[in-house]
Protein backbone atom coordinates (compact mmCIF):
# COMPACT_ATOMS: atom_id res chain seq x y z
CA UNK A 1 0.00 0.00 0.00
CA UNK A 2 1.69 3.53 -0.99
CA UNK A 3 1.64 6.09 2.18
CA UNK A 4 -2.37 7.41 2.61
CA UNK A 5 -4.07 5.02 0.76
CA UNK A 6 -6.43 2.69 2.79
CA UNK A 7 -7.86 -0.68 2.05
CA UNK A 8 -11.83 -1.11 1.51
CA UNK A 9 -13.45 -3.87 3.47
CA UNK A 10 -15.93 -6.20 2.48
CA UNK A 11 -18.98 -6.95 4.77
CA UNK A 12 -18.73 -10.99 5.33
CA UNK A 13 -21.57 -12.67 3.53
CA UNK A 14 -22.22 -14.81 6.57
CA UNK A 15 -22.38 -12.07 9.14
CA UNK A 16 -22.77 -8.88 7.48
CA UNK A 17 -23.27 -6.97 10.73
CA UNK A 18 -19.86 -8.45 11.60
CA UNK A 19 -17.11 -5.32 12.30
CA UNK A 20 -14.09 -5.44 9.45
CA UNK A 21 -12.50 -1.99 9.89
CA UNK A 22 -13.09 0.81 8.45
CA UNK A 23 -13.58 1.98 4.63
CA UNK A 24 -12.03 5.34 3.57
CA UNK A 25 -15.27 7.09 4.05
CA UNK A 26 -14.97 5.63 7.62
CA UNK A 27 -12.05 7.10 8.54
CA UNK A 28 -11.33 8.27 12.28
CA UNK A 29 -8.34 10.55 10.91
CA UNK A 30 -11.62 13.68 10.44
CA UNK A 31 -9.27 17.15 11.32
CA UNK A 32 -5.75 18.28 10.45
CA UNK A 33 -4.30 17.18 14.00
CA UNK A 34 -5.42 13.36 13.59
CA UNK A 35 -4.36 13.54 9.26
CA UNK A 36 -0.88 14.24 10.79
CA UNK A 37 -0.95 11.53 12.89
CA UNK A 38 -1.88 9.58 10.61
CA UNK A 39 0.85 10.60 8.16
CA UNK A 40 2.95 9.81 10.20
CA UNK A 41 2.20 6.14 11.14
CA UNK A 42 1.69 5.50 7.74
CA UNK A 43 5.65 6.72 6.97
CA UNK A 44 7.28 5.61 10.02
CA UNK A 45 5.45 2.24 10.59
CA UNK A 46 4.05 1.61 7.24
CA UNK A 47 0.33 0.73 8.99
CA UNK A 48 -2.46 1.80 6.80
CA UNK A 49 -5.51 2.55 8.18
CA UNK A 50 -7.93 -0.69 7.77
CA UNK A 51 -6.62 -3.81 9.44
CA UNK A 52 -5.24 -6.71 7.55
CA UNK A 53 -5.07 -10.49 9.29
CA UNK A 54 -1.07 -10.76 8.99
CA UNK A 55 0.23 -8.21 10.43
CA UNK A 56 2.17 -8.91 13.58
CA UNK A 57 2.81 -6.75 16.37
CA UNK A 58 5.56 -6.96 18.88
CA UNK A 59 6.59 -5.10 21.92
CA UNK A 60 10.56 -3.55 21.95
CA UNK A 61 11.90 -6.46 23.92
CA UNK A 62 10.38 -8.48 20.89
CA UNK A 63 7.37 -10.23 22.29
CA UNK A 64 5.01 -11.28 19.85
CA UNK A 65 1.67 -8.83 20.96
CA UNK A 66 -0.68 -9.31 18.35
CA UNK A 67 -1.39 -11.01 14.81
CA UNK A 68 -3.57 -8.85 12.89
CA UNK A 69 -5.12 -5.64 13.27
CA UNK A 70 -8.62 -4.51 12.70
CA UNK A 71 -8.03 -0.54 11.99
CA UNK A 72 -5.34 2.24 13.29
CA UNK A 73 -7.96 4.39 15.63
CA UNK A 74 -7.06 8.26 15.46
CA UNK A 75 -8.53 10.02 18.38
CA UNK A 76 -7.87 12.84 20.49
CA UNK A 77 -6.19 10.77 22.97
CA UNK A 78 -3.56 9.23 20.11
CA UNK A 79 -3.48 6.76 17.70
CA UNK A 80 -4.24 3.33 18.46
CA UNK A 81 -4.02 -0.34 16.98
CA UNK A 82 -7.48 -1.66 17.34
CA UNK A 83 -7.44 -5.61 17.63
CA UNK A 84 -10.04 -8.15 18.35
CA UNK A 85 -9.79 -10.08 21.16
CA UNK A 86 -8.88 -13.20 19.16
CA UNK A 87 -6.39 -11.57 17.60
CA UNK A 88 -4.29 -10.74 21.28
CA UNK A 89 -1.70 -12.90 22.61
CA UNK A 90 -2.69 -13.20 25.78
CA UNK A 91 0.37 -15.23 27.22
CA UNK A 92 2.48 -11.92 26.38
CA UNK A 93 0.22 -10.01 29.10
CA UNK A 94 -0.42 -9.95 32.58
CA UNK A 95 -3.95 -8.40 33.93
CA UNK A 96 -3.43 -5.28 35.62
CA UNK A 97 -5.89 -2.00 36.70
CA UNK A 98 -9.53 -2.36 36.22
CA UNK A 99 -11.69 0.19 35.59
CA UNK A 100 -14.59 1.59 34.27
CA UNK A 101 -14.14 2.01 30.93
CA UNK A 102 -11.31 -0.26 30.12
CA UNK A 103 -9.45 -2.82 32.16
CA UNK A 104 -5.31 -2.34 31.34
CA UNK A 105 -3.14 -5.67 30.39
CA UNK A 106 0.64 -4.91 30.58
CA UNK A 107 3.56 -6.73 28.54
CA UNK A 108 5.32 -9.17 30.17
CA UNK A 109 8.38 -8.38 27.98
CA UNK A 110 8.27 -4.32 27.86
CA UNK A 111 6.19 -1.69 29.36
CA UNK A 112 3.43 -1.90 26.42
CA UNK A 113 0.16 -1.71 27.38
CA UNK A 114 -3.01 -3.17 26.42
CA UNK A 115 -6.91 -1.76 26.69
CA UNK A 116 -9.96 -4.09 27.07
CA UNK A 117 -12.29 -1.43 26.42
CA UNK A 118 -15.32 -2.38 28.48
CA UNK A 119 -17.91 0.79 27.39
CA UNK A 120 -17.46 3.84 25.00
CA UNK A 121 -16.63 7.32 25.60
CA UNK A 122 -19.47 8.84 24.01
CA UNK A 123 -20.04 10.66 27.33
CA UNK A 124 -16.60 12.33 27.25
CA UNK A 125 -16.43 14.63 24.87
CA UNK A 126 -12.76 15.77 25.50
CA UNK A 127 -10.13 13.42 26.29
CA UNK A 128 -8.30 13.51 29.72
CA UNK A 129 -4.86 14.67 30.35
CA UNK A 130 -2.19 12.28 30.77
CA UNK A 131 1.15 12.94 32.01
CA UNK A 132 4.10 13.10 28.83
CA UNK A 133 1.21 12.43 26.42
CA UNK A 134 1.12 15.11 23.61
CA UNK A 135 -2.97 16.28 23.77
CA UNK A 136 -5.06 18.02 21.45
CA UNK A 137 -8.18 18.52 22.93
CA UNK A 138 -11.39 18.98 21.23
CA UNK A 139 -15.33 19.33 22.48
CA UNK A 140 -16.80 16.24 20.52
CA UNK A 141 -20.42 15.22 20.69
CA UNK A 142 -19.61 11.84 19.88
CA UNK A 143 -17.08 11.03 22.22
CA UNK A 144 -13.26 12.15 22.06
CA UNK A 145 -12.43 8.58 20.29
CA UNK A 146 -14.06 5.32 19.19
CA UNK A 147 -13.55 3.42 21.49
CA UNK A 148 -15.62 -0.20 20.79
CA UNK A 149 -16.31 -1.94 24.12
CA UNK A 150 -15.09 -5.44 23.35
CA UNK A 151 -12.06 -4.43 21.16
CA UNK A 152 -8.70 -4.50 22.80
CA UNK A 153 -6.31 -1.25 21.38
CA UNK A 154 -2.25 -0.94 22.13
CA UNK A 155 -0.99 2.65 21.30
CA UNK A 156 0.97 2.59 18.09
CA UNK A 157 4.03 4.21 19.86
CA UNK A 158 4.55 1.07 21.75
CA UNK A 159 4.73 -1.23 19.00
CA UNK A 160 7.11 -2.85 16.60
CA UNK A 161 5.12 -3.18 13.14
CA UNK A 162 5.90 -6.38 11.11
CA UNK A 163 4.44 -6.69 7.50
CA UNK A 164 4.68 -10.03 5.02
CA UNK A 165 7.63 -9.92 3.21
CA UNK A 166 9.43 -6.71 4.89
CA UNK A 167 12.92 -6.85 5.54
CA UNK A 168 12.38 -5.81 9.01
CA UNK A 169 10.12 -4.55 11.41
CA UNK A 170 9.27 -0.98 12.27
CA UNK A 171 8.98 1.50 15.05
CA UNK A 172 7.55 4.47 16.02
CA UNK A 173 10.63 5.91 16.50
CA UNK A 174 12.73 7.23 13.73
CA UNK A 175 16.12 5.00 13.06
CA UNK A 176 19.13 6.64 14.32
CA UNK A 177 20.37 8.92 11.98
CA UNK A 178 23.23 8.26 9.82
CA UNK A 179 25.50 11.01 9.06
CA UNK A 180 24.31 12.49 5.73
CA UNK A 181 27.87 11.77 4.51
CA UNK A 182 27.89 8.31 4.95
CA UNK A 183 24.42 7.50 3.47
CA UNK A 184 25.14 9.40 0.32
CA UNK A 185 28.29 7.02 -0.07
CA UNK A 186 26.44 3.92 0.82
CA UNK A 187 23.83 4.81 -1.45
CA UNK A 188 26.17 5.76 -4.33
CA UNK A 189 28.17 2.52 -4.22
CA UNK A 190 24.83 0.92 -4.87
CA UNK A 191 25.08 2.95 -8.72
CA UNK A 192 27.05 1.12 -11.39
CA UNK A 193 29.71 3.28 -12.70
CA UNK A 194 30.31 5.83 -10.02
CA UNK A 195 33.45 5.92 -8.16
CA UNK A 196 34.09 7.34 -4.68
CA UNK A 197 37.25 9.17 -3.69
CA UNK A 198 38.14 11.30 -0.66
CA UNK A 199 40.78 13.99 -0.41
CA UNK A 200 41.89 16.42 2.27
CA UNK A 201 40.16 19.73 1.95
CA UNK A 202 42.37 22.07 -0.05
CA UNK A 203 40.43 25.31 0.84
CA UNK A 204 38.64 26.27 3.52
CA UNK A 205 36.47 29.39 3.05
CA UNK A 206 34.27 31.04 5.42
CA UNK A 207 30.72 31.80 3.47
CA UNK A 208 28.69 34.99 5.10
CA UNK A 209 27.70 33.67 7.96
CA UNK A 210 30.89 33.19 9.11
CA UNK A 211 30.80 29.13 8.22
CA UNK A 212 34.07 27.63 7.77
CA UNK A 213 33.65 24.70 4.87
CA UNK A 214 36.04 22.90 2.54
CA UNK A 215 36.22 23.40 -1.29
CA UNK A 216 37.92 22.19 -4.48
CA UNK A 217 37.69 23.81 -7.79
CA UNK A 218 36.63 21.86 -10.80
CA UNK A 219 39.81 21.54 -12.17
CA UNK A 220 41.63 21.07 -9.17
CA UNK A 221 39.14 17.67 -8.71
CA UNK A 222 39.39 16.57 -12.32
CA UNK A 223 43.64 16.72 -11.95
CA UNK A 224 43.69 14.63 -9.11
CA UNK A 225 41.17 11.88 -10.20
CA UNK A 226 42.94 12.62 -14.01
CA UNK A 227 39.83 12.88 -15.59
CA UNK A 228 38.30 15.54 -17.52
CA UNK A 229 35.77 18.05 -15.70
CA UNK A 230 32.76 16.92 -17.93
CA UNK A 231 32.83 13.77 -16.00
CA UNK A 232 32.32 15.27 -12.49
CA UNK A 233 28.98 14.53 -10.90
CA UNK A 234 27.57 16.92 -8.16
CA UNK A 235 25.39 14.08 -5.40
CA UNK A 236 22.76 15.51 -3.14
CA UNK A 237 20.91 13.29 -0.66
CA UNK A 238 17.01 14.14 0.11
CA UNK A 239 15.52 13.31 3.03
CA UNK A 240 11.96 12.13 3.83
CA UNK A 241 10.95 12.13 7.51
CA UNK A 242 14.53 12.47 8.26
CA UNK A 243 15.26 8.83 6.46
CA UNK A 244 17.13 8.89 3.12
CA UNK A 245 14.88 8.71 -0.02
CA UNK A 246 16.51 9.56 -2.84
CA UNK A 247 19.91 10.88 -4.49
CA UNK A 248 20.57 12.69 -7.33
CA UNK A 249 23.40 12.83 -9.71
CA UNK A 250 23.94 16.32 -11.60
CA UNK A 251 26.72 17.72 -13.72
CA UNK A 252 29.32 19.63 -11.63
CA UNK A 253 28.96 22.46 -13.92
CA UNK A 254 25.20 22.50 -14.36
CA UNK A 255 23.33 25.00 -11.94
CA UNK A 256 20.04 23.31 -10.97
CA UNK A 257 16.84 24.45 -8.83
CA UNK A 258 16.20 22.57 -5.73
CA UNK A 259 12.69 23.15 -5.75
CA UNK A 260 12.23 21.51 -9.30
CA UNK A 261 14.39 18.34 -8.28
CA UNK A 262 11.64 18.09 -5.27
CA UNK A 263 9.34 18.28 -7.25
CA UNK A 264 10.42 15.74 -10.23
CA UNK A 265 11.24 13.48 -7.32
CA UNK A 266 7.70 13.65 -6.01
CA UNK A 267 6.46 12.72 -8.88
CA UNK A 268 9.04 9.91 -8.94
CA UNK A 269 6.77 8.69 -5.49
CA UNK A 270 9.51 8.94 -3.51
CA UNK A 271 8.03 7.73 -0.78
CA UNK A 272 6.19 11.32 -0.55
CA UNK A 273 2.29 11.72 -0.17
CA UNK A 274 0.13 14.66 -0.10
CA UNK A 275 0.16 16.37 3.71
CA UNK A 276 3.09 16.98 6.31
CA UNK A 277 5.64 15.07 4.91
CA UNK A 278 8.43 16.82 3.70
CA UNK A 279 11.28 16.02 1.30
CA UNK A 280 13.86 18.02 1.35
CA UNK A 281 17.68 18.38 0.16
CA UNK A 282 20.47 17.00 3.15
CA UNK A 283 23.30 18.47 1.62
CA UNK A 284 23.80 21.23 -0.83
CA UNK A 285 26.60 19.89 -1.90
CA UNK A 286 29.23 17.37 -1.15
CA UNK A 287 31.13 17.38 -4.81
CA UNK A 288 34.55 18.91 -2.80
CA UNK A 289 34.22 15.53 -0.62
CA UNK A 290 32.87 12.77 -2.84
């Protein structure tokens, strides 16, 4: 599924009052606070909206939490995984507070958290402060979130995400960032053709900001690799969500616009959907290094 698309739902012939998440006229993510949430579960854990049945969820000590999902619930409170209860692993918890609305199971591997929700919240229209939790309140008629009494829901920040076929599994929080140097090289190995060599810089100017950087004319590069200048590439690295998406390869002599190589990558699909993600350029130029 490409980032802020959502899968449509069939009613089962044999039950069709039986629940199968929600269709994209369903969807929970209704104002601009809840769309960027959503954005950003989609990019970071690659969960769309409506559930699928093979999906498996883990907490960070790699417990297996869940296998399938029935929707990601955006409310006021956060943004949830909604499971049934037949879809919990139940050895991986360990009761803890009851209460009125929901009773609380806790991970028996991390400090995840699971919610039995026992009645709705129709009769709260704004969602209650928590301690650390970012809040965006808002007077709802309905109820700050759906909450389903008999559906069990794990906040999506607790989770590790792991789709069929994926290389690895996913978290809410972004990977540890490489520097932008060494995932431009990484990626450019990956290019036939293109050959990486480092030199010491051989000027250092200060720009008018009072920057110090390094520099090396064309020439001076083309001499020391003894090739001719028409060969030099300039690389920039762009950045989606502060995770490498893309590099480009231009002529060291060729003045280019950075807002038209964002937007011929968009339309590339670099990973980029309509709303708060952001690509944008790493480096403006790393030709005197690479």
């Amino acid at each position: 599924l490409g980032v802020g698309q959502c899968t449509c739902f069939a009613r089962d012939p044999e039950d069709p009052f039986a629940y199968h998440g929600p269709t994209e006229a369903e969807t929970t993510a209704d104002n601009f606070v809840r769309r960027k949430a959503k954005a950003r579960v989609e990019s970071r854990l690659q969960l769309a909206e409506a559930g699928t049945e093979a999906t498996r969820f883990f907490d960070k000590q790699g417990v297996l939490l869940a296998t399938g999902y029935q929707r990601v619930l955006y409310g006021d409170h956060g943004a949830y995984v909604e499971t049934t209860a037949e879809q919990v692993c139940w050895d991986a918890f360990v009761q803890g507070p009851q209460g009125e609305y929901y009773n609380v199971w806790k991970s028996t591997g991390s400090k995840a958290q699971l919610y039995y929700q026992l009645k709705s919240v129709e009769d709260k229209p704004a969602a209650p402060k928590a301690k650390g939790r970012e809040l965006h309140s808002f007077d709802r008629a309905e109820g700050y979130a759906d909450y389903r009494p008999g559906l069990c829901y794990i906040s999506v920040k607790a989770v590790c995400v792991e789709q069929p076929g994926a290389a690895g599994r996913r978290t809410w929080e972004p990977p540890a960032r490489v520097p932008h140097k060494t995932a431009l090289k990484e990626a450019l190995k990956q290019i036939q053709g293109v050959q990486i060599r480092e030199f010491a810089p051989k000027v250092k100017k200060t720009d008018s900001e009072r920057r110090r950087y390094a520099w090396w004319s064309e020439a001076d590069l083309a001499g020391k690799l003894g090739v001719v200048d028409a060969t030099l590439v300039r690389s920039t690295l762009w950045l989606v969500d502060e995770v490498p998406a893309a590099i480009v390869l231009t002529p060291l002599g060729v003045r280019t616009s950075e807002k038209l190589l964002g937007e011929v990558l968009k339309d590339r699909g670099c990973g980029v959907a309509d709303g708060p993600m952001i690509l944008r350029m790493a480096t403006p130029s790393v030709s005197e290094k690479v």
